[in-house]
C-alpha atoms as a PDB file:
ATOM      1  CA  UNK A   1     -16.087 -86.267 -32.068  1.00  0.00           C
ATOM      2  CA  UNK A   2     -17.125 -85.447 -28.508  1.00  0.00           C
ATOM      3  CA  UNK A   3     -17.605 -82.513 -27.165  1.00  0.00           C
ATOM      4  CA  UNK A   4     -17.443 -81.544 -23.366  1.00  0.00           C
ATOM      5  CA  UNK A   5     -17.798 -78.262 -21.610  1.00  0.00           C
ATOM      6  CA  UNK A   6     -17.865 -77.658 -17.451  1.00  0.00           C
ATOM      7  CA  UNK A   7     -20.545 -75.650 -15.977  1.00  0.00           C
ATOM      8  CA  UNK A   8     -20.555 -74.020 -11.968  1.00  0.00           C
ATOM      9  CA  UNK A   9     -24.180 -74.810 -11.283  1.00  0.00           C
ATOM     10  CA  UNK A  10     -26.092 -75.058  -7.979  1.00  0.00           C
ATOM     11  CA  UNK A  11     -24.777 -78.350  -7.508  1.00  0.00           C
ATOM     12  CA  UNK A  12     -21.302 -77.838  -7.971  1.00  0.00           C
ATOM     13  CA  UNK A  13     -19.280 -78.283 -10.734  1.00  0.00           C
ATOM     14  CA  UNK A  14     -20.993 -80.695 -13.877  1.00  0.00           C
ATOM     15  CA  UNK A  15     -19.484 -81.400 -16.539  1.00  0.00           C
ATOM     16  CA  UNK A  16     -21.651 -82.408 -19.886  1.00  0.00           C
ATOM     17  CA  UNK A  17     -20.701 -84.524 -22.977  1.00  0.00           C
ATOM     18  CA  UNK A  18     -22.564 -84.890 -26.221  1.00  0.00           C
ATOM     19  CA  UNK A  19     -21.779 -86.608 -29.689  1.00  0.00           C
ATOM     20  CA  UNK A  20     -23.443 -83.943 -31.513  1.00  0.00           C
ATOM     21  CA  UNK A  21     -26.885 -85.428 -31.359  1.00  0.00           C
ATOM     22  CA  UNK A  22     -27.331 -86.203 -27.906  1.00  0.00           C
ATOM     23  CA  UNK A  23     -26.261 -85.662 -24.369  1.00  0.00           C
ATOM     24  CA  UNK A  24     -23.986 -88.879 -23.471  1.00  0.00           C
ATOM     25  CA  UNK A  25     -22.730 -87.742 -19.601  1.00  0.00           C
ATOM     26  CA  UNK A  26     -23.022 -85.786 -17.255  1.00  0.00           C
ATOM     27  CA  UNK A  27     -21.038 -86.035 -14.408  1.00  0.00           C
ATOM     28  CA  UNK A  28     -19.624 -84.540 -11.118  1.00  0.00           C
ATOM     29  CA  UNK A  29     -16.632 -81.884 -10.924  1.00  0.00           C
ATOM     30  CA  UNK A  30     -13.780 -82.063 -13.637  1.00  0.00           C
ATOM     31  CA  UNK A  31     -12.318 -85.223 -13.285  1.00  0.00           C
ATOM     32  CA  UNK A  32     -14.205 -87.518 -16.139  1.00  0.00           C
ATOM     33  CA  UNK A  33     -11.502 -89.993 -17.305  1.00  0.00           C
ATOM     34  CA  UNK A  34     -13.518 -89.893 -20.637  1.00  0.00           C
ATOM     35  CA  UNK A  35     -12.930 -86.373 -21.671  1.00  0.00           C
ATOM     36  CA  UNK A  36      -9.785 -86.952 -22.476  1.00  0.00           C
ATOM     37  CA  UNK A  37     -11.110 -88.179 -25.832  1.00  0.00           C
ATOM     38  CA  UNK A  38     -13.635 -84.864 -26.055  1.00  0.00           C
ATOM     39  CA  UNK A  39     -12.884 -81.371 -27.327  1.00  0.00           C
ATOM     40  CA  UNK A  40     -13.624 -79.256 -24.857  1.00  0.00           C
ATOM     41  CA  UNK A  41     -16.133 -76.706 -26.316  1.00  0.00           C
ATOM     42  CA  UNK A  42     -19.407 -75.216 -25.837  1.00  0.00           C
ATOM     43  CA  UNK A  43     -22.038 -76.604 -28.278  1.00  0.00           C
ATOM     44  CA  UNK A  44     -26.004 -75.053 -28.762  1.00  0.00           C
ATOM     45  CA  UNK A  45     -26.499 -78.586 -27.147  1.00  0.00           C
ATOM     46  CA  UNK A  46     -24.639 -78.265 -24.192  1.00  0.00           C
ATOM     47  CA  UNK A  47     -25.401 -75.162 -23.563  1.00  0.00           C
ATOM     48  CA  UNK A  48     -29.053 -75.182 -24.114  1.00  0.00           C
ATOM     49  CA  UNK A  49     -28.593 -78.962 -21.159  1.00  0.00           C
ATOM     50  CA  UNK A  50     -26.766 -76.322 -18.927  1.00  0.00           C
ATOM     51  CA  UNK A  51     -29.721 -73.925 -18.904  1.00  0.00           C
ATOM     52  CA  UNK A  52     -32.353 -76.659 -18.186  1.00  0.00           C
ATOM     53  CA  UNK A  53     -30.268 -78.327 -15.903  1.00  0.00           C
ATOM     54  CA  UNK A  54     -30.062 -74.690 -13.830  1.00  0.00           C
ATOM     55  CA  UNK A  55     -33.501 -74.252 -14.157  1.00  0.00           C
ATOM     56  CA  UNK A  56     -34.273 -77.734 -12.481  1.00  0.00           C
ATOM     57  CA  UNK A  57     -31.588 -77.058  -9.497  1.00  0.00           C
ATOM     58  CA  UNK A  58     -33.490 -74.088  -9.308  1.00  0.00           C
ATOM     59  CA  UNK A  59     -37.311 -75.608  -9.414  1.00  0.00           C
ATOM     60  CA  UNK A  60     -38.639 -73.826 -12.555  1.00  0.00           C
ATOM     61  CA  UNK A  61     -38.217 -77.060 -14.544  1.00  0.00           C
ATOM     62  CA  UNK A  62     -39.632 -80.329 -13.151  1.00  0.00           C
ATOM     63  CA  UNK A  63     -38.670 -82.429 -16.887  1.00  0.00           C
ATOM     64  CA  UNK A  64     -35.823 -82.331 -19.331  1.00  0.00           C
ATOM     65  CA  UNK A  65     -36.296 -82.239 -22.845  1.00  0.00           C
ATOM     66  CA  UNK A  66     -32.982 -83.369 -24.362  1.00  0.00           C
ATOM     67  CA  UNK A  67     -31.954 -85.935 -26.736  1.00  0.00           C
ATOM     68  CA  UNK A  68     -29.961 -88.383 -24.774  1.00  0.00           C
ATOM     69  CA  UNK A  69     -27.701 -91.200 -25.281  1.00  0.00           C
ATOM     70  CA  UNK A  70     -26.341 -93.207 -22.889  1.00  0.00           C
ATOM     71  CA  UNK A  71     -23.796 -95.471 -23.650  1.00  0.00           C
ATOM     72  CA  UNK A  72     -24.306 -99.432 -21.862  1.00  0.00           C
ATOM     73  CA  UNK A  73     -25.379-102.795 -21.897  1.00  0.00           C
ATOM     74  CA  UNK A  74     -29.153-103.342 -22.569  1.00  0.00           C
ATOM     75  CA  UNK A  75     -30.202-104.411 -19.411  1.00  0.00           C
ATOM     76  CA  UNK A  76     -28.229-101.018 -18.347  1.00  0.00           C
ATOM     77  CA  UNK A  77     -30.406 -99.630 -21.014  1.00  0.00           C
ATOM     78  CA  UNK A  78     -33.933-101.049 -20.088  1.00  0.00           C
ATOM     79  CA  UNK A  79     -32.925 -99.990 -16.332  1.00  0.00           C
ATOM     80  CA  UNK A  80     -31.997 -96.388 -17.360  1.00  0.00           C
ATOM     81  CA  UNK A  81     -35.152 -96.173 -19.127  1.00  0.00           C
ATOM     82  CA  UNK A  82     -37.136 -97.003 -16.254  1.00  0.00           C
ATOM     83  CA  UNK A  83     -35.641 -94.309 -13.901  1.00  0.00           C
ATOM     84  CA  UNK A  84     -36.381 -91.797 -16.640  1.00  0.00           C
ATOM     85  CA  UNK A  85     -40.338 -93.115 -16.062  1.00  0.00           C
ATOM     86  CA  UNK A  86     -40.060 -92.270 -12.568  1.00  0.00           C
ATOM     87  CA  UNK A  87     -42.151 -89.137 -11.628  1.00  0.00           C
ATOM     88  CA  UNK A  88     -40.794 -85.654 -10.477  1.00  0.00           C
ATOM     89  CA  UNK A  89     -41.106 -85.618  -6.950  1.00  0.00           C
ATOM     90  CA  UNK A  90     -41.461 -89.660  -6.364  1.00  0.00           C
ATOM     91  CA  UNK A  91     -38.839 -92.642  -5.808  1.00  0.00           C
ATOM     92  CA  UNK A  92     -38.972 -96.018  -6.394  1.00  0.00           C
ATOM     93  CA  UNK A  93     -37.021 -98.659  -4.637  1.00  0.00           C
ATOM     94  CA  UNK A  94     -34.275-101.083  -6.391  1.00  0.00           C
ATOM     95  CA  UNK A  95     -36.967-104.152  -5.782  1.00  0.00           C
ATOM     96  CA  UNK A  96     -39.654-101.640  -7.937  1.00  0.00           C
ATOM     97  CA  UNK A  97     -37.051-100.967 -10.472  1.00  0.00           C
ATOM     98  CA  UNK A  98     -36.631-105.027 -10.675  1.00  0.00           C
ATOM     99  CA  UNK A  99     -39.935-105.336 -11.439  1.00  0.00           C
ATOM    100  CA  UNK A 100     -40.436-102.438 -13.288  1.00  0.00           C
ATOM    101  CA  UNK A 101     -37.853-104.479 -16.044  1.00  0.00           C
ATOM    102  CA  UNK A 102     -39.485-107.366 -15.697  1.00  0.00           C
ATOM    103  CA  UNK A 103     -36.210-108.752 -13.550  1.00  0.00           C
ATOM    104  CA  UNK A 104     -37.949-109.575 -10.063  1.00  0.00           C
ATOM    105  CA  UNK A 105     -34.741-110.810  -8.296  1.00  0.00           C
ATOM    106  CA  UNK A 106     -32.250-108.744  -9.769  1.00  0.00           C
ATOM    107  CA  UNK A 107     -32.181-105.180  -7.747  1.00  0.00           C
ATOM    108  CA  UNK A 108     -28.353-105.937  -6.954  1.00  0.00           C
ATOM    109  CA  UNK A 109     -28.063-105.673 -11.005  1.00  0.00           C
ATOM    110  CA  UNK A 110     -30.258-102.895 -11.004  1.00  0.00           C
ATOM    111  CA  UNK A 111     -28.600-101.344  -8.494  1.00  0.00           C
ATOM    112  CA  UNK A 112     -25.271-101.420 -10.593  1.00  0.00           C
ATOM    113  CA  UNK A 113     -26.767-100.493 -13.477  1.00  0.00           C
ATOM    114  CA  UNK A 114     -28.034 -97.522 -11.150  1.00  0.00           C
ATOM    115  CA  UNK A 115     -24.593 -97.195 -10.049  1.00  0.00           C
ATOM    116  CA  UNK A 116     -23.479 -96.868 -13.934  1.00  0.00           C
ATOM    117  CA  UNK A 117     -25.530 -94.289 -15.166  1.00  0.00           C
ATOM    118  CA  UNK A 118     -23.896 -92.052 -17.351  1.00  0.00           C
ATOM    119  CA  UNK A 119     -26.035 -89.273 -17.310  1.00  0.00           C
ATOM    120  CA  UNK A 120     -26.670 -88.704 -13.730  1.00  0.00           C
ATOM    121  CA  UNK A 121     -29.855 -86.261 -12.755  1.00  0.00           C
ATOM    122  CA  UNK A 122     -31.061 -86.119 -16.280  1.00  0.00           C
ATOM    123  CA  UNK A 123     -31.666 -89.889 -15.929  1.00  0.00           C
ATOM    124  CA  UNK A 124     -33.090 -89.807 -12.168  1.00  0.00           C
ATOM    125  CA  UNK A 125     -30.514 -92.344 -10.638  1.00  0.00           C
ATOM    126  CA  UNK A 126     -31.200 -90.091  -7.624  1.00  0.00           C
ATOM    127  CA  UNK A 127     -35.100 -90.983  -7.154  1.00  0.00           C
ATOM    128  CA  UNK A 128     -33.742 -94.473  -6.610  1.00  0.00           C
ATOM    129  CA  UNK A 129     -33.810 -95.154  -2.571  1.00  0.00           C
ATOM    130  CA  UNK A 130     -33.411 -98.377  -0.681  1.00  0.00           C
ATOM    131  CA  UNK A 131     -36.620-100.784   0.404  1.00  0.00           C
ATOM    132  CA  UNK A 132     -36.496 -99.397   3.474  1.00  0.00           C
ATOM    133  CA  UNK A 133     -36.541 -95.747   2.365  1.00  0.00           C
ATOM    134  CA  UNK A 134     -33.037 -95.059   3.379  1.00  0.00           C
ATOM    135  CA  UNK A 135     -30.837 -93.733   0.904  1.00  0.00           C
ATOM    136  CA  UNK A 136     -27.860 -95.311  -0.549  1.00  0.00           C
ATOM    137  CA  UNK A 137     -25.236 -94.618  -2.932  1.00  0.00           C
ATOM    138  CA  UNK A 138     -25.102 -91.871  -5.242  1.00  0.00           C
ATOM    139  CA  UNK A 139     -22.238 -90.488  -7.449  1.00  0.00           C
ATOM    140  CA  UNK A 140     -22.684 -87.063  -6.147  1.00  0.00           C
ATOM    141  CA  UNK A 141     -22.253 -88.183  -2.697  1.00  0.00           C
ATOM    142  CA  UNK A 142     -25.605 -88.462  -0.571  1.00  0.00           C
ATOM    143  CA  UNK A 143     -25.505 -84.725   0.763  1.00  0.00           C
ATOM    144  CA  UNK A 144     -26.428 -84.084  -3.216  1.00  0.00           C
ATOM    145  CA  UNK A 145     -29.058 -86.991  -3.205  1.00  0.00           C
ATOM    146  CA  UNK A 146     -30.879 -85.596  -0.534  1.00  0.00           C
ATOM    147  CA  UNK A 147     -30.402 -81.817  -1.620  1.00  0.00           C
ATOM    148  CA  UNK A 148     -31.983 -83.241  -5.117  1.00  0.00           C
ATOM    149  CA  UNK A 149     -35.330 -85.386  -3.392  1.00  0.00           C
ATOM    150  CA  UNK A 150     -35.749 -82.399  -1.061  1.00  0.00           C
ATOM    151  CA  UNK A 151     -36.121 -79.910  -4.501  1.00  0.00           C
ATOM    152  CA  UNK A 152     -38.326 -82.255  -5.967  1.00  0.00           C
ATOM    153  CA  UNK A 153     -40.721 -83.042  -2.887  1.00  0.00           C
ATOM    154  CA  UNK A 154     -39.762 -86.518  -2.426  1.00  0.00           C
ATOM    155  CA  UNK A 155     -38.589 -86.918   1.335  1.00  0.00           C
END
């Protein structure tokens, strides 16, 4: 069974998920129509992906070391696993991404698949900026996005 517990962080209000192995969301505030299906308790896990998230919000951690597991499609997958190779303090585009997957023409898919990630800042969905350098969507609203590529250096 799922577990999910809320944290107050820098950031706002997160709420984590795991399945007892790994992290499997993160998300913004207390509405997660998922959770409905979680207990909602405190695990070592969970706690211990609070702390290092707080630490990062705070710049005294610049990578995460937590199991994770997102849930999706595997082209969601591959994409996911190519934000995760994107440098602290960088950003790639949606068109780099594309290529970075081997998918040249598809940064609209990546782009959703951006849009979809479940585990939002520990998967850097926010490093992800348009080809101009402007930046677009982001589930924690673009106020967050910048606040995040400022920490790191990026803008």
């Amino acid at each position: 069974m799922e577990s999910v517990f809320y944290y107050e962080t820098d950031a706002g209000a997160i709420g984590i998920a795991e399945d007892g192995h790994a992290i499997t969301r993160l998300f913004f505030g207390h509405l997660d129509p998922f959770s409905a299906n979680a207990a909602l308790r405190e695990t070592n896990l969970l706690e211990h992906a609070a702390a290092q998230l707080q630490e990062y919000l705070q710049g005294k951690r610049k990578q995460f070391d937590l199991p994770l597991s997102p849930k999706g499609t595997p082209f969601q997958l591959q994409v996911w696993d190519a934000l995760r190779n994107i440098p602290y303090g960088e950003t790639r585009s949606y068109k780099e991404i594309a290529q970075a997957v081997n998918r040249p023409r598809a940064f609209r898919a990546v782009g959703m698949a951006n849009n979809r990630n479940p585990i939002a800042i520990l998967i850097p969905c926010h490093r992800v900026i348009g080809t101009d350098g402007g930046l677009v969507g982001y589930g924690g609203g673009l106020f967050l996005k910048k606040q995040l590529l400022d920490l790191e250096g990026a803008l």
